[in-house]
Protein backbone atom coordinates (compact mmCIF):
# COMPACT_ATOMS: atom_id res chain seq x y z
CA UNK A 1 -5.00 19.67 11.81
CA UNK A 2 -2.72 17.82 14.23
CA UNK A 3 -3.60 14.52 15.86
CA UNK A 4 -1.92 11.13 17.16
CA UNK A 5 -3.33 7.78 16.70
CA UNK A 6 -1.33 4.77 17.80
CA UNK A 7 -1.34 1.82 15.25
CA UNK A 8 -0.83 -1.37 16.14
CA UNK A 9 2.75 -0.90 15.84
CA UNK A 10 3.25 2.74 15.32
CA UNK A 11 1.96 6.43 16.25
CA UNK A 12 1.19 8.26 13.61
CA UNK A 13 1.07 11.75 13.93
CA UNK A 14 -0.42 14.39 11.62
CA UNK A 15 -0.31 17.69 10.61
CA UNK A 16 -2.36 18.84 7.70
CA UNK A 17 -3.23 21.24 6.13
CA UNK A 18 -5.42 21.45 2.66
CA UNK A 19 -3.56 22.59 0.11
CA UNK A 20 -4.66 21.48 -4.05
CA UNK A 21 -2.34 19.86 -5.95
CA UNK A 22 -2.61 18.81 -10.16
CA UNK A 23 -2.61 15.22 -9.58
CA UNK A 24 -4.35 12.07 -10.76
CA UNK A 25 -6.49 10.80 -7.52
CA UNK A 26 -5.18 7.08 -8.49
CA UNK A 27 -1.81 7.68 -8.66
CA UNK A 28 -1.96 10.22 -5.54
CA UNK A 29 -2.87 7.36 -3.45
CA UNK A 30 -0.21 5.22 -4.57
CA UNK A 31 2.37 7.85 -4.18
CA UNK A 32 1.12 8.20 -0.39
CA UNK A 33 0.96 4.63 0.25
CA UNK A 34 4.57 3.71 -1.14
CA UNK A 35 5.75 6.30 0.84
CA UNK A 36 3.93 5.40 4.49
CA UNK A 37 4.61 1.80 3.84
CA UNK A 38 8.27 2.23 3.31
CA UNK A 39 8.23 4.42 6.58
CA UNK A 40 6.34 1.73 9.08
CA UNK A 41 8.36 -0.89 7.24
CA UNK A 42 11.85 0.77 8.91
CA UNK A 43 10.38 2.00 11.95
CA UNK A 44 10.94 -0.18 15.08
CA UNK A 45 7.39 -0.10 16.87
CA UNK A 46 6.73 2.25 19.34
CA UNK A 47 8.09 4.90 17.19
CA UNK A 48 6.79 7.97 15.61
CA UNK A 49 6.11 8.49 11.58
CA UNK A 50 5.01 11.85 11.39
CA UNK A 51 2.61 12.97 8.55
CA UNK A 52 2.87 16.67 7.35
CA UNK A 53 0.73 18.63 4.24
CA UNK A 54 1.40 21.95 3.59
CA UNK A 55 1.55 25.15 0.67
CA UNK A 56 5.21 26.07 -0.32
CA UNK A 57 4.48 28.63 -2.96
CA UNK A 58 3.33 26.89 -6.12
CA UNK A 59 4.02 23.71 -5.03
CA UNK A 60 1.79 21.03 -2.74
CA UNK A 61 4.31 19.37 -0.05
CA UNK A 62 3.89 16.35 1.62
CA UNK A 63 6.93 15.25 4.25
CA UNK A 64 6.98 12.04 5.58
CA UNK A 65 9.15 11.75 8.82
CA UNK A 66 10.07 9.00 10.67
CA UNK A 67 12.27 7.85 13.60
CA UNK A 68 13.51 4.40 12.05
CA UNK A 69 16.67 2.56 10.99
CA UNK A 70 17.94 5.91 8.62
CA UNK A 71 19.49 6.07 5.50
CA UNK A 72 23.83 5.80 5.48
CA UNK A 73 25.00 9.11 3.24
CA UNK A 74 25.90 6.44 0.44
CA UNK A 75 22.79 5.13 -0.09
CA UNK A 76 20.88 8.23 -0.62
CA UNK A 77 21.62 8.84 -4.04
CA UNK A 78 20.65 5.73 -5.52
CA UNK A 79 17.59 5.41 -3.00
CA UNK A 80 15.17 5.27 -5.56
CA UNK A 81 16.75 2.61 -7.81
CA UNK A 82 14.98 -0.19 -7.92
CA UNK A 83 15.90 -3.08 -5.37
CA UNK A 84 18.18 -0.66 -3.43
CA UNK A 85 18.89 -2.27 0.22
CA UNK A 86 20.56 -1.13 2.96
CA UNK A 87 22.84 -2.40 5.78
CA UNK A 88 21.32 -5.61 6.86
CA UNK A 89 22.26 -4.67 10.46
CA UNK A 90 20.01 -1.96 10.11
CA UNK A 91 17.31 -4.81 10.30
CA UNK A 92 16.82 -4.29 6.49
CA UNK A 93 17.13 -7.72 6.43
CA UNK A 94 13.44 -8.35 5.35
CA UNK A 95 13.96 -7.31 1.88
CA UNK A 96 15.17 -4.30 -0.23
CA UNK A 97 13.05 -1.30 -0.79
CA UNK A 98 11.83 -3.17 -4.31
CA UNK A 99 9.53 -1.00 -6.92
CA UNK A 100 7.86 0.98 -4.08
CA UNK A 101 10.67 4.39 -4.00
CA UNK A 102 11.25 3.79 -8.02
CA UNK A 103 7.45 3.62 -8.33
CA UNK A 104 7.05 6.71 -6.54
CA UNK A 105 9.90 8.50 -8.19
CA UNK A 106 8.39 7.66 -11.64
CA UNK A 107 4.74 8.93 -10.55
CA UNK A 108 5.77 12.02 -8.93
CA UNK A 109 8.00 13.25 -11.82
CA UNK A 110 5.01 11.78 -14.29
CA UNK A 111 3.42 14.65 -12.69
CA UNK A 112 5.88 17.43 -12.99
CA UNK A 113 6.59 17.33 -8.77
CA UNK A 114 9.91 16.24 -7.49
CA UNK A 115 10.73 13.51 -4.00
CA UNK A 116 13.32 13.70 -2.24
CA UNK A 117 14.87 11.59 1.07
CA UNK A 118 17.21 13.08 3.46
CA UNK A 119 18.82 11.05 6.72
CA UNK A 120 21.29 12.54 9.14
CA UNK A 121 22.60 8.99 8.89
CA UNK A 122 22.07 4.80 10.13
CA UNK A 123 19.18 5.04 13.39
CA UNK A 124 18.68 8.44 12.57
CA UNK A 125 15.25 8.38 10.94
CA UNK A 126 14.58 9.79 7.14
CA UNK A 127 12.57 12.48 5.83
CA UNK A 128 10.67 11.94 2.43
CA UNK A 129 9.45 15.08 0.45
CA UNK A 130 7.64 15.09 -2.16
CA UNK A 131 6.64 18.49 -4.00
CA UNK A 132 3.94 18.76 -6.86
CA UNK A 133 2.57 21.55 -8.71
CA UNK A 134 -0.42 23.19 -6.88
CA UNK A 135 -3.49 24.39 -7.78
CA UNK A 136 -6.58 26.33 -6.08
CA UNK A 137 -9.05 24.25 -4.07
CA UNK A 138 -11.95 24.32 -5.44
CA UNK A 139 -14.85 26.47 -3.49
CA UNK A 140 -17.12 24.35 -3.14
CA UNK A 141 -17.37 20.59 -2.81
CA UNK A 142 -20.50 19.88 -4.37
CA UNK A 143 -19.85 18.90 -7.42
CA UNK A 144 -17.50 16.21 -6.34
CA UNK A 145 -18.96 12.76 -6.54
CA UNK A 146 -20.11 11.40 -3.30
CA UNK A 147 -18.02 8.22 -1.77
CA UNK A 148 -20.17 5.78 -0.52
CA UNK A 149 -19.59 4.71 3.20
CA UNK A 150 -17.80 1.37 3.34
CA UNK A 151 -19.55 -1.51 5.28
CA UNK A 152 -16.81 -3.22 7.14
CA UNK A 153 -15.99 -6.24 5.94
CA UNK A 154 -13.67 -9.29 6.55
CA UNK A 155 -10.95 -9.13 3.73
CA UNK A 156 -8.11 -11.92 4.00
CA UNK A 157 -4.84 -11.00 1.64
CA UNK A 158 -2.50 -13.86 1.03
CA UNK A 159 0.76 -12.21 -0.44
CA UNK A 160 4.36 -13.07 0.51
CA UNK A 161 5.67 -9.53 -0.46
CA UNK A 162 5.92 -7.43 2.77
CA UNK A 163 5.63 -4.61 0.56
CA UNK A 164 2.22 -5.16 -1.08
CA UNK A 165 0.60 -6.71 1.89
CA UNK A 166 1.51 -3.52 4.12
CA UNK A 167 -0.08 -1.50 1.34
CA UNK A 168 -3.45 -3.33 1.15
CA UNK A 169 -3.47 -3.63 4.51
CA UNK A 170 -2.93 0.49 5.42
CA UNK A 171 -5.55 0.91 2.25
CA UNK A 172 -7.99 -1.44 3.65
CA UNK A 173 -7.92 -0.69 7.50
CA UNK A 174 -7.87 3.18 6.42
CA UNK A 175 -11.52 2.27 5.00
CA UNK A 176 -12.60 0.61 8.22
CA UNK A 177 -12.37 -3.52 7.22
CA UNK A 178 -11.17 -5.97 9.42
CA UNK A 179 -7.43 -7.47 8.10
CA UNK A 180 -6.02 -10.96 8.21
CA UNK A 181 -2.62 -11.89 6.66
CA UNK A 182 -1.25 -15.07 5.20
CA UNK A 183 2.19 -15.23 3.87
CA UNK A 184 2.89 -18.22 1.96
CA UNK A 185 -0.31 -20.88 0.31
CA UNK A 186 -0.31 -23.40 2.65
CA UNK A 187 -1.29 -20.70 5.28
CA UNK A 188 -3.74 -19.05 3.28
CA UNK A 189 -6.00 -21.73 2.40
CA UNK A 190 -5.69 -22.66 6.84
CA UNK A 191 -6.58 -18.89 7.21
CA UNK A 192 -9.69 -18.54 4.29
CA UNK A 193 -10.97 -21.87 6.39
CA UNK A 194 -10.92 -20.04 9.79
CA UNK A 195 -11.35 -16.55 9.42
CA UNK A 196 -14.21 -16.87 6.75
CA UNK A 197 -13.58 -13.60 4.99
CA UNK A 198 -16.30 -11.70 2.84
CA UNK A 199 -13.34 -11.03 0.26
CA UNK A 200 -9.82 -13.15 -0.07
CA UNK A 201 -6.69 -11.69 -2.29
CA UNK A 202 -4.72 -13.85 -3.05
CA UNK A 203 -1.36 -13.38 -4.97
CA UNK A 204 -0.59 -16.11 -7.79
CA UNK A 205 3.28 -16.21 -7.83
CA UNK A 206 3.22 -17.80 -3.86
CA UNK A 207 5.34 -20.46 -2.10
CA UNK A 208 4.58 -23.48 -1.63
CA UNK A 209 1.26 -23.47 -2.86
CA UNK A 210 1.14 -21.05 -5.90
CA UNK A 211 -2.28 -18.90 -5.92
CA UNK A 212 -4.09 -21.10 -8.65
CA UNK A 213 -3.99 -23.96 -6.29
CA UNK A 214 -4.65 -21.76 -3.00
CA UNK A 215 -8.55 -21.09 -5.29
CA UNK A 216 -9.06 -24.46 -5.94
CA UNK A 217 -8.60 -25.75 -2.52
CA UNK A 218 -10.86 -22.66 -1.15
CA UNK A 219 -12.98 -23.75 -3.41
CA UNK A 220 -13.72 -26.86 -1.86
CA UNK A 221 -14.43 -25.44 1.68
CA UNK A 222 -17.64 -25.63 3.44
CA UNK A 223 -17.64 -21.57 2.97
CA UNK A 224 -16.70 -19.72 0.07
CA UNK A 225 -15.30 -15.98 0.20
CA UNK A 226 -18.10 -13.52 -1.56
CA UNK A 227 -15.39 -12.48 -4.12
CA UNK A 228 -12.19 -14.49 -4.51
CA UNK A 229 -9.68 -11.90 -6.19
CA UNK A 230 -6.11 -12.72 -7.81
CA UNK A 231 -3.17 -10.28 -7.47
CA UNK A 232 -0.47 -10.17 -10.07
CA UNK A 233 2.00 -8.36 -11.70
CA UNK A 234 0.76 -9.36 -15.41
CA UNK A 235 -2.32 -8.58 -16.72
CA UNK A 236 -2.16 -10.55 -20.10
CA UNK A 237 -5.61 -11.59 -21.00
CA UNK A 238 -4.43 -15.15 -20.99
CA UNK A 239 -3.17 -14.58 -17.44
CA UNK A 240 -7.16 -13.19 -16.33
CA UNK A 241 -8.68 -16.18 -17.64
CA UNK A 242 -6.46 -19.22 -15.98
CA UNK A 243 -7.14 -17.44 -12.95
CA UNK A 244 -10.89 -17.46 -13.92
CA UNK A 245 -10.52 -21.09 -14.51
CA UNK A 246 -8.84 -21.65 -11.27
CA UNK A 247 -11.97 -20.21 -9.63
CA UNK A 248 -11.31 -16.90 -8.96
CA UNK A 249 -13.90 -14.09 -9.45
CA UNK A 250 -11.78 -11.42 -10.78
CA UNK A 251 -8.44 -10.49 -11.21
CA UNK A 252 -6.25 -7.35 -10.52
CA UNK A 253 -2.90 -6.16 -10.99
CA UNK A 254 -0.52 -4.82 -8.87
CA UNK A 255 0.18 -2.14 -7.48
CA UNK A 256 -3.40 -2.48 -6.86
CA UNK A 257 -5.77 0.25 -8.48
CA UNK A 258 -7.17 1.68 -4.34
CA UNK A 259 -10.33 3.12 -6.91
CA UNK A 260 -10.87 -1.22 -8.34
CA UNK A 261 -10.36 -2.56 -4.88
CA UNK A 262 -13.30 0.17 -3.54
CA UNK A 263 -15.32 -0.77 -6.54
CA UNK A 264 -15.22 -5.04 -5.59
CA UNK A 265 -15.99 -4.05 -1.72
CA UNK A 266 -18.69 -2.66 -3.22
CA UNK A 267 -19.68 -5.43 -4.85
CA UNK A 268 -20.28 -7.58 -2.27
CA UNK A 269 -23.76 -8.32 -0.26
């Protein structure tokens, strides 16, 4: 299949073909994500990121090209160390590349595949590979448990990682619900009052307000999200039940499960 849709910052062009790979579905996703988020994160808009699935023997390939800010030849090798960052001129000056590349790097070799990045050099664009083993497509997709269709819904995240609020937002507009952002507490609690969503995330660890007191002032609004969901990087029981107290409804930990986050959209009326 080949196709262009234009984002609202990007095209994103596609070429793919089915091909089976022995993977877990969860960590698949995540995998995919890390690797599309880092791409529209150092792509100037306008600019094509370039999609491409394919058979290579006995290995599944996905290649993830883009035309951004590129990789300098000294950088490669450590690319998937955690909090690598390139040349701030490069306009990597929003952050480093954080877990997302280590994250992949650990879930791809988890699974007995191998990723690799490749850059003729600074504004040159990269190229992300990632091979794992393959296996036969099934012949029939009957057996395969049915998805059911998403009703769109309103879903506000409140996260002052680029990184994570990228990734929920690709996961969540790929499913057909309607995005807001908020970046720091303060802003969040303005946006839960005015956009009204069906389903708020909200990250605890925040500036200026932290995420326990972005619930309680929520909280007292005239209207109340259907499901008001923490997002944190511990998930100590003790951690799940301050939030509780705080007034949230549940509590997830990131990266975010795409499988839990389907199951509370679900969830709601």
């Amino acid at each position: 299949m080949r196709g262009g849709v234009a984002g609202h910052r990007h095209v994103i062009e596609t070429q793919l073909d089915d091909v089976g790979v022995d993977a877990d579905p969860v960590r698949l996703d995540q995998i995919i994500l890390n690797i599309l988020t880092n791409a529209i994160k150092y792509t100037p808009a306008g600019r094509a990121i370039r999609v491409l699935t394919f058979a290579d023997g006995d290995r599944g390939v996905l290649r993830v090209e883009d035309e951004g800010v590129g990789i300098a030849r000294e950088t490669l090798p450590r690319i998937f160390g955690l909090f690598v960052q390139g040349e701030h001129t490069l306009d990597r000056a929003q952050g480093g590349l954080g877990i997302g590349l280590t994250l992949v790097r650990t879930l791809v070799e988890l699974h007995g595949g191998t990723v690799t990045a490749d850059s003729p050099g600074p504004a040159l664009g990269s190229v992300f590979t990632v091979r794992l083993p393959r296996i036969e497509l099934p012949s029939t997709l009957e057996d395969a448990p049915a998805r059911r269709p998403a009703i769109r819904r309103r879903v506000l995240i409140v996260e002052d990682n680029d990184d994570v609020r990228q990734m929920l937002r690709i996961l969540l507009e790929h499913e057909g619900h309607e995005v807001f952002e908020a970046v720091d507490g303060t802003e969040g609690v303005r946006a839960a009052s005015r956009v009204r969503p069906d389903l708020a995330l909200v990250d605890l660890g925040l500036p200026i307000l932290d995420g326990y007191e972005v619930a309680r002032f929520i909280r007292r609004q005239d209207h109340q999200p259907q499901r008001l969901v923490a997002l944190t990087g511990y998930g100590q029981a003790e951690d799940r039940e301050r939030a509780l107290r705080a007034g949230f409804d549940d509590h997830l930990v990131k990266p975010v499960d795409p499988d839990r986050l389907a199951e509370l959209l679900q969830t709601l009326r």
